[in-house]
PDB file of N, CA and C in Angstrom:
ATOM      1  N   UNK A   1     130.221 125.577  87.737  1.00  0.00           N
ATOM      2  CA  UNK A   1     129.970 126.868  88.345  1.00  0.00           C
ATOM      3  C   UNK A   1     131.069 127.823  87.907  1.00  0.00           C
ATOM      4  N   UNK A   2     130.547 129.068  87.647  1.00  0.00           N
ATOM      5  CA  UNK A   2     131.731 130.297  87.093  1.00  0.00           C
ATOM      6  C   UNK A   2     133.082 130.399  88.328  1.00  0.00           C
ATOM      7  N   UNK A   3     133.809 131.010  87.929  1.00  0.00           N
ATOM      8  CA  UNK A   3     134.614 131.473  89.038  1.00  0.00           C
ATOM      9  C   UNK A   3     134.244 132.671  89.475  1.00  0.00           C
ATOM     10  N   UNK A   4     133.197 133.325  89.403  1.00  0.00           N
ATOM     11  CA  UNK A   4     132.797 134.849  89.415  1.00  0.00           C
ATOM     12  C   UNK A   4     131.914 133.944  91.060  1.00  0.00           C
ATOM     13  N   UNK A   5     130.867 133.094  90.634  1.00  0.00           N
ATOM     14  CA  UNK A   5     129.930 132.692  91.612  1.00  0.00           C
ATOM     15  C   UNK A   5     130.797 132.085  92.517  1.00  0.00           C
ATOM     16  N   UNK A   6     131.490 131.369  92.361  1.00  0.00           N
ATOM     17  CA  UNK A   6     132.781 130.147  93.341  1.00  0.00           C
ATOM     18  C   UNK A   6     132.965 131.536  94.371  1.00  0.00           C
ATOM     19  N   UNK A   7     133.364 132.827  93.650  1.00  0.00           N
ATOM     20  CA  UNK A   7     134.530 133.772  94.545  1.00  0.00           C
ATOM     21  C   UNK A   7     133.380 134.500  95.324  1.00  0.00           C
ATOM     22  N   UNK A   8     132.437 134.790  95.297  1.00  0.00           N
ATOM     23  CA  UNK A   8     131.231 135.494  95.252  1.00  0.00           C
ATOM     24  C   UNK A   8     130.899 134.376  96.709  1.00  0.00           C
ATOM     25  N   UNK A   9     130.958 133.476  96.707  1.00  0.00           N
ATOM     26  CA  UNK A   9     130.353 132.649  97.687  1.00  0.00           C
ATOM     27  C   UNK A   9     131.439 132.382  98.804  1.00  0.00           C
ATOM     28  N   UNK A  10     132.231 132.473  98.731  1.00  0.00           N
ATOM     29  CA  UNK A  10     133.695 132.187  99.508  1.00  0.00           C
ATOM     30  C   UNK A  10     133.668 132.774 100.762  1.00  0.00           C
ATOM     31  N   UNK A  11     132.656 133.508 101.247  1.00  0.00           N
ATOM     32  CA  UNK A  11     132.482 134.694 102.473  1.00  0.00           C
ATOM     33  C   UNK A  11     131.888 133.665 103.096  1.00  0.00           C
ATOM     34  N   UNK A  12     131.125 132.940 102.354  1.00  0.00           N
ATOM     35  CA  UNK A  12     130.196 131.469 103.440  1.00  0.00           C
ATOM     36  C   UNK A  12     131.158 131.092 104.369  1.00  0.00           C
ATOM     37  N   UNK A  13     132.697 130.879 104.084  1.00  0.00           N
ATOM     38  CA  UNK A  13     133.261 129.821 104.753  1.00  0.00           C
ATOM     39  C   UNK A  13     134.311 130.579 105.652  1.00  0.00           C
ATOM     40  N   UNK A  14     134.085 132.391 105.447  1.00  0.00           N
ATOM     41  CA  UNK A  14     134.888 132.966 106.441  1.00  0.00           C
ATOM     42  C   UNK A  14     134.354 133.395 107.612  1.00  0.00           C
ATOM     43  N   UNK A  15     132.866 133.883 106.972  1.00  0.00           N
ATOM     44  CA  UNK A  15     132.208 134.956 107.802  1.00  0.00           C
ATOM     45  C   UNK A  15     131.213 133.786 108.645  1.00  0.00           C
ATOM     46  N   UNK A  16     131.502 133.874 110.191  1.00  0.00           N
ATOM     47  CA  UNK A  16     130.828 133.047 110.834  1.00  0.00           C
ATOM     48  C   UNK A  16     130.162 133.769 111.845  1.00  0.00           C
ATOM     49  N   UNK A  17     128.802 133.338 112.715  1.00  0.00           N
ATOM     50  CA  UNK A  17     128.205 133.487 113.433  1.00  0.00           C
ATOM     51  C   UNK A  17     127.660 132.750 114.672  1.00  0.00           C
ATOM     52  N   UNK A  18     128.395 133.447 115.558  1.00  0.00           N
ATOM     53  CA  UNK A  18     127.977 132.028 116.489  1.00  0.00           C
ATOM     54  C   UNK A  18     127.125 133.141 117.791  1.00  0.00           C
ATOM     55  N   UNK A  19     126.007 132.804 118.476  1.00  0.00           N
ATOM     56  CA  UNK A  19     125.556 133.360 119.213  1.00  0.00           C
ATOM     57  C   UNK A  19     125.851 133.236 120.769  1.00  0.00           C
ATOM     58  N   UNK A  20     127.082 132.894 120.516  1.00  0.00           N
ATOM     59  CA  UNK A  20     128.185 132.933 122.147  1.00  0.00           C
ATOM     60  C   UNK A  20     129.142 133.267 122.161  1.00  0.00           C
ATOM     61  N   UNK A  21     129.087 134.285 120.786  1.00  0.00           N
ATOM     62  CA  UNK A  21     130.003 135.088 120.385  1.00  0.00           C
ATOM     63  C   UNK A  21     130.117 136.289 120.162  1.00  0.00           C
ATOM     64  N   UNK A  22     130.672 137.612 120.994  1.00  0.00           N
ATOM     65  CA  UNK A  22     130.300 138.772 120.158  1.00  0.00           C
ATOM     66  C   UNK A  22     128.890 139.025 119.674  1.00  0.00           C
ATOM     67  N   UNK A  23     127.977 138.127 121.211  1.00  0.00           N
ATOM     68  CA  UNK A  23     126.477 138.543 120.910  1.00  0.00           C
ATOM     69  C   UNK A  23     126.109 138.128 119.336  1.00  0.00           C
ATOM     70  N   UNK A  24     126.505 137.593 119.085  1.00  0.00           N
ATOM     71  CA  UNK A  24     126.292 137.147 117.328  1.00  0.00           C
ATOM     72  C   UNK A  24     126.403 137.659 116.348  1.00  0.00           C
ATOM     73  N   UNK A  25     127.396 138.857 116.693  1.00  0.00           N
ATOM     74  CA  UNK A  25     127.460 139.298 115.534  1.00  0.00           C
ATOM     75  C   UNK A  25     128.385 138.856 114.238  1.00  0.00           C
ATOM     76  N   UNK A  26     128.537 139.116 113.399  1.00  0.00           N
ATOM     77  CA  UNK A  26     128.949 138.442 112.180  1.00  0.00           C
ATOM     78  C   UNK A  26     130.968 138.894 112.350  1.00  0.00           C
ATOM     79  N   UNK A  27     131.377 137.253 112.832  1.00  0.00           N
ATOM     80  CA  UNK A  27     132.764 137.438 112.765  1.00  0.00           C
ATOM     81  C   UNK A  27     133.713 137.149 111.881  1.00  0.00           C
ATOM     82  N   UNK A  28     135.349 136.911 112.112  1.00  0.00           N
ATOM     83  CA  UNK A  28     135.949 136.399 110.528  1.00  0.00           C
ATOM     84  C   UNK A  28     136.490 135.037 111.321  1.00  0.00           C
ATOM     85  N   UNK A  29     136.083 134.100 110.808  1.00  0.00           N
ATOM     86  CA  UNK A  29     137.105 132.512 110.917  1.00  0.00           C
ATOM     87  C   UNK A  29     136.944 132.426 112.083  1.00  0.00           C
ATOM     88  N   UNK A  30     135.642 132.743 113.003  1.00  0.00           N
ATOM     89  CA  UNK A  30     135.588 132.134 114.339  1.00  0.00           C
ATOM     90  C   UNK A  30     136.530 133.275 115.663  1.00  0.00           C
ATOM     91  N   UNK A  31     136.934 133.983 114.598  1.00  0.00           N
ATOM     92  CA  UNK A  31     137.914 135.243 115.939  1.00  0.00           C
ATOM     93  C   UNK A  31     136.798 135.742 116.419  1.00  0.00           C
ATOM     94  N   UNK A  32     137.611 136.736 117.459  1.00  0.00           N
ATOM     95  CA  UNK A  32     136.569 137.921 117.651  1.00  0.00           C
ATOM     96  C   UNK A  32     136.875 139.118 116.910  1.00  0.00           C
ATOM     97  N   UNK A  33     137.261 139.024 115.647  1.00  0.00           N
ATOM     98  CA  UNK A  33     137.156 140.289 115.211  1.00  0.00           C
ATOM     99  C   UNK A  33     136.006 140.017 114.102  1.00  0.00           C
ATOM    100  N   UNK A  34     135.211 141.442 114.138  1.00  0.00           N
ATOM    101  CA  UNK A  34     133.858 141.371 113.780  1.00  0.00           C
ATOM    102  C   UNK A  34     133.965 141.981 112.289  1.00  0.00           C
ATOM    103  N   UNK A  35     133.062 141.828 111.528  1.00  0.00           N
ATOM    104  CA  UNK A  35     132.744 142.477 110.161  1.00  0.00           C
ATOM    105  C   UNK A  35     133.016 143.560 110.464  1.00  0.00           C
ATOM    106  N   UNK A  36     132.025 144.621 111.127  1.00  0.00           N
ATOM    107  CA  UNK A  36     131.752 145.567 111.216  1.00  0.00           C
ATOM    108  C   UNK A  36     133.434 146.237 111.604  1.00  0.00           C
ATOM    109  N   UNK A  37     133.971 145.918 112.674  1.00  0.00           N
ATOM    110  CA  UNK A  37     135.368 146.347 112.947  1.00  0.00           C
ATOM    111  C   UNK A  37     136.283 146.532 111.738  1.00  0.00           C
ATOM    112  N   UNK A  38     136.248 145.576 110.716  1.00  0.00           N
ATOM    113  CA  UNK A  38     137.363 146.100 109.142  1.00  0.00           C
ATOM    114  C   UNK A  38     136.696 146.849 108.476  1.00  0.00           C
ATOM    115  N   UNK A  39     135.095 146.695 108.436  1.00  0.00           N
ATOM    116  CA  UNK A  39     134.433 147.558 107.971  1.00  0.00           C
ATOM    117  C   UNK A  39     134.441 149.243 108.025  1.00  0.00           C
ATOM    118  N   UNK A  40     134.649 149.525 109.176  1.00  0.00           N
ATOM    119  CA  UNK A  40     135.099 150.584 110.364  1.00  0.00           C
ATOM    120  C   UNK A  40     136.630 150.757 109.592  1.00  0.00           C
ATOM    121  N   UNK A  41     137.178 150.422 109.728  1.00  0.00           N
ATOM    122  CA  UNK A  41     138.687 150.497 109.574  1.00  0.00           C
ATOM    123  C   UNK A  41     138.768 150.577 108.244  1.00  0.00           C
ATOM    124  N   UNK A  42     137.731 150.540 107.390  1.00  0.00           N
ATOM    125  CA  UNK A  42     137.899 150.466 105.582  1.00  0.00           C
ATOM    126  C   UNK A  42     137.714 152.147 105.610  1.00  0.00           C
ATOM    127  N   UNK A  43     136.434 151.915 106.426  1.00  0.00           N
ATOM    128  CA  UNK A  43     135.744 153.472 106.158  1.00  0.00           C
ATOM    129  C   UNK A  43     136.434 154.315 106.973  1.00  0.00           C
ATOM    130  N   UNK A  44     137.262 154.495 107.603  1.00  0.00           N
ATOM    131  CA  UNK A  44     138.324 155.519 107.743  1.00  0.00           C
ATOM    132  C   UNK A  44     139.225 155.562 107.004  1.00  0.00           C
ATOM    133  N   UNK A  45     139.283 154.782 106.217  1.00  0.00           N
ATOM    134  CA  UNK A  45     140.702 154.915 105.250  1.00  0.00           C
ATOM    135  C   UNK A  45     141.467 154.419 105.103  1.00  0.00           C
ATOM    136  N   UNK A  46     142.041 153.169 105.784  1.00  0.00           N
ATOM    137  CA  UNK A  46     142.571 152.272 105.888  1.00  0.00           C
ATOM    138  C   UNK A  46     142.631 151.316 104.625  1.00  0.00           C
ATOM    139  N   UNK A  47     143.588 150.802 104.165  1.00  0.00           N
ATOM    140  CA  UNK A  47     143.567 150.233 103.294  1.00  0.00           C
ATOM    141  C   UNK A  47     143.772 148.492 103.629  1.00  0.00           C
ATOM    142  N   UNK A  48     143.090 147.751 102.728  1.00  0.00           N
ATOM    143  CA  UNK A  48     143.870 146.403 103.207  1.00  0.00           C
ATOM    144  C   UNK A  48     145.154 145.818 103.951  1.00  0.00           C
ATOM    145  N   UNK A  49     146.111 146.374 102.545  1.00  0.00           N
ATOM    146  CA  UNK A  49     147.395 146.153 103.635  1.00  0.00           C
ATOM    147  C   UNK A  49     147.603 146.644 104.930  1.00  0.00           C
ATOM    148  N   UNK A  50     147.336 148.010 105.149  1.00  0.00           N
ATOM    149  CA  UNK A  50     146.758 148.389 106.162  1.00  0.00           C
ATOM    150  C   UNK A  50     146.533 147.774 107.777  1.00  0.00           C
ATOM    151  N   UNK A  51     145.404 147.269 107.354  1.00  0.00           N
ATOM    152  CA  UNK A  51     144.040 146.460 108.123  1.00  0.00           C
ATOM    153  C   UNK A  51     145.533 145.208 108.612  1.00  0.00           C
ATOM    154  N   UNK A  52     145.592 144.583 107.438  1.00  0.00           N
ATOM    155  CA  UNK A  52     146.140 143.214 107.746  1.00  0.00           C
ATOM    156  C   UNK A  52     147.901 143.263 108.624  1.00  0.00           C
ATOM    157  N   UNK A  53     148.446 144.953 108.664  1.00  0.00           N
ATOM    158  CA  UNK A  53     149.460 144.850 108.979  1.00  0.00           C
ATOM    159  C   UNK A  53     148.752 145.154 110.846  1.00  0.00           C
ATOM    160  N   UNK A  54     147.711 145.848 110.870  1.00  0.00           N
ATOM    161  CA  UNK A  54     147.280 146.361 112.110  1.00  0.00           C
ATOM    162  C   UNK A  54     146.923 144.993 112.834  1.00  0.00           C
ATOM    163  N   UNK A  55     146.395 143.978 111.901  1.00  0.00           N
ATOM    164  CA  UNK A  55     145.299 142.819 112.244  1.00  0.00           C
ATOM    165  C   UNK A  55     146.057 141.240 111.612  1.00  0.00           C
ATOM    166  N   UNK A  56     147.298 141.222 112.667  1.00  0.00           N
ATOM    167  CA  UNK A  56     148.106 140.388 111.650  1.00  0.00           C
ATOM    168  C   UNK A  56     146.952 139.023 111.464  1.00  0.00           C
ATOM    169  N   UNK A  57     146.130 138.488 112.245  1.00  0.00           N
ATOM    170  CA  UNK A  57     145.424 137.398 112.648  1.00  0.00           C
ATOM    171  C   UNK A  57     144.590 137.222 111.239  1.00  0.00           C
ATOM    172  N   UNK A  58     144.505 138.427 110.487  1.00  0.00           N
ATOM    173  CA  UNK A  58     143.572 138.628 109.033  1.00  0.00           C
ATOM    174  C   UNK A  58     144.289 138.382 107.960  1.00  0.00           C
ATOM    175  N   UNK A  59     143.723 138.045 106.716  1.00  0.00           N
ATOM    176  CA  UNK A  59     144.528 138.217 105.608  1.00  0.00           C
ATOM    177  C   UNK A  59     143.416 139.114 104.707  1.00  0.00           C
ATOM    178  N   UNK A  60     144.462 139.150 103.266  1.00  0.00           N
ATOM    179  CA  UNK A  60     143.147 140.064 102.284  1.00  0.00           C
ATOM    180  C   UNK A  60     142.345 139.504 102.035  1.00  0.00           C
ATOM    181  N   UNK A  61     141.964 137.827 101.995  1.00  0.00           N
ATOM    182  CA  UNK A  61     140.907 137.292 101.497  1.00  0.00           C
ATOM    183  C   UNK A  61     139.683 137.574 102.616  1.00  0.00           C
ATOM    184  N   UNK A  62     140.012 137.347 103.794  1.00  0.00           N
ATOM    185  CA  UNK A  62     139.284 137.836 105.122  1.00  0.00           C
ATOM    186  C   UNK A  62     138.381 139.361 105.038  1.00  0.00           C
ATOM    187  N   UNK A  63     139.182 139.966 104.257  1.00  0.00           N
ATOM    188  CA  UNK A  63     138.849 141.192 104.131  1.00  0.00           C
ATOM    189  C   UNK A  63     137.800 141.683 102.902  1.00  0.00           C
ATOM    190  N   UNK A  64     137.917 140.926 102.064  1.00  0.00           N
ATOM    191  CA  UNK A  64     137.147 141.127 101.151  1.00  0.00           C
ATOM    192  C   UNK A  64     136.012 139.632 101.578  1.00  0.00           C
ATOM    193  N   UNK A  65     135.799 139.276 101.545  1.00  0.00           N
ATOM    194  CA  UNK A  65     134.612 138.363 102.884  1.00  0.00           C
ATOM    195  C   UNK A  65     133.846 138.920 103.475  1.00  0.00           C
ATOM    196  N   UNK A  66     134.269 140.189 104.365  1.00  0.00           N
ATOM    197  CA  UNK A  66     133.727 141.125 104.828  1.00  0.00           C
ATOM    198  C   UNK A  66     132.920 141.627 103.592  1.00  0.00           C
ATOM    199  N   UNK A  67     133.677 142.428 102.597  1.00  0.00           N
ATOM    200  CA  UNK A  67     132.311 143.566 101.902  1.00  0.00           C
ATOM    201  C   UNK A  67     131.859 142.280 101.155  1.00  0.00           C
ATOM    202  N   UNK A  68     131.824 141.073 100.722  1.00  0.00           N
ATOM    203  CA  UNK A  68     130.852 140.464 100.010  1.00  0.00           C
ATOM    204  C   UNK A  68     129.945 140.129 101.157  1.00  0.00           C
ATOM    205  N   UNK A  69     130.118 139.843 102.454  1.00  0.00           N
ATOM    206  CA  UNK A  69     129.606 139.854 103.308  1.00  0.00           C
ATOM    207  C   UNK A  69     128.092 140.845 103.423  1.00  0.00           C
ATOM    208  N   UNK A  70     128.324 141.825 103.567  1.00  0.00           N
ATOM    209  CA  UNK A  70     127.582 143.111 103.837  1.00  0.00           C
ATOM    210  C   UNK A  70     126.974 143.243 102.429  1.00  0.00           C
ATOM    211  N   UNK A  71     127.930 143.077 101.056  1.00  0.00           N
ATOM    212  CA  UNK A  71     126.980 143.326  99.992  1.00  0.00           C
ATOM    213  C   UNK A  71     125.714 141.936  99.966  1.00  0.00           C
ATOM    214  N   UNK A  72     126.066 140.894 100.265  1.00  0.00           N
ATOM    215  CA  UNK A  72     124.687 140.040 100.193  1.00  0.00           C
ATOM    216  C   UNK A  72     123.532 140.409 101.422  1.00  0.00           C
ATOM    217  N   UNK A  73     124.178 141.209 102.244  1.00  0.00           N
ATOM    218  CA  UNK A  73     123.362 140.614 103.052  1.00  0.00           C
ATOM    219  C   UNK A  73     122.026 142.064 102.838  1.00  0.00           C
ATOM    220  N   UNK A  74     123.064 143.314 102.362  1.00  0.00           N
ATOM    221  CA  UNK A  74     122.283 144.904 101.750  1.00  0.00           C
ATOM    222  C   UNK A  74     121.365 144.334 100.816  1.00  0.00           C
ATOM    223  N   UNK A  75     121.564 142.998  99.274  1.00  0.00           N
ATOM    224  CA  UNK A  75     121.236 143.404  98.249  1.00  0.00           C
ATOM    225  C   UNK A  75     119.885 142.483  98.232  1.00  0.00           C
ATOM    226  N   UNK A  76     119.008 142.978  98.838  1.00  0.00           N
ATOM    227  CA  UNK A  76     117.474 142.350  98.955  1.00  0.00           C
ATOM    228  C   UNK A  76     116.440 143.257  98.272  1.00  0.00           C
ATOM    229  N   UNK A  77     115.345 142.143  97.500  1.00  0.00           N
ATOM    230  CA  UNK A  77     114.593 143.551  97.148  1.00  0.00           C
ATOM    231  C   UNK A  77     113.215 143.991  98.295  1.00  0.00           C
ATOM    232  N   UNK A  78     113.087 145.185  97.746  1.00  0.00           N
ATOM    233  CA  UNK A  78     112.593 145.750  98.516  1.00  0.00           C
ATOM    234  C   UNK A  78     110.568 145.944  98.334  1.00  0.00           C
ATOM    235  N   UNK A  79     110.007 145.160  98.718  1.00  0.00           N
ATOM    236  CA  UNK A  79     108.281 144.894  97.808  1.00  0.00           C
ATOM    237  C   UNK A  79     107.180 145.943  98.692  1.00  0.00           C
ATOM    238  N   UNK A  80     106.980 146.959  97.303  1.00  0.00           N
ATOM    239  CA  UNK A  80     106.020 147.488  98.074  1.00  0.00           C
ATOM    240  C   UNK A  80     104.620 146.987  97.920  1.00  0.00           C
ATOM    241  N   UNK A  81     103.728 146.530  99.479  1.00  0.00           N
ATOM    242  CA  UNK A  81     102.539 146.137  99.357  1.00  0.00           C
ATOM    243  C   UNK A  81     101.538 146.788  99.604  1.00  0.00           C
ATOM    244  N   UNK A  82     101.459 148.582  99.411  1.00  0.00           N
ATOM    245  CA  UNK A  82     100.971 149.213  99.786  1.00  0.00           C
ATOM    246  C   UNK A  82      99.411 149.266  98.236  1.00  0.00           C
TER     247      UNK A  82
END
């Protein structure tokens, strides 16, 4: 397997979901801090180091987990059956 696919897949083993958790939403390593929350914190401007000095409990790999996170879960196609 490439190291492109190995790194690409690596969000499997951060980004967890448990449904007695944060209502299920998609967390990092079993915390309660949620995707969406660094996500939030990207999109204001925040930068990694950032994030991880605010969020000592995170690291950068955590963080980028997140957007491969969100990019698999966006990149579906879309079939029109009209």
């Amino acid at each position: 397997m490439s190291k492109a696919i190995t790194r690409s897949a690596d969000w499997q083993s951060i980004i967890t979901i448990d449904p007695e958790q944060c209502g299920g939403r998609a967390c990092i390593r079993g915390m309660r801090i949620r995707v969406i929350d660094v996500l939030e914190l990207l999109a204001t401007g925040m930068t990694p180091d950032q994030i991880v000095e605010e969020l000592p409990d995170l690291n950068k790999s955590d963080i980028s987990a997140c957007l491969r996170y969100i990019v698999a879960r966006l990149d579906h196609p879309i079939v029109d059956v009209a």
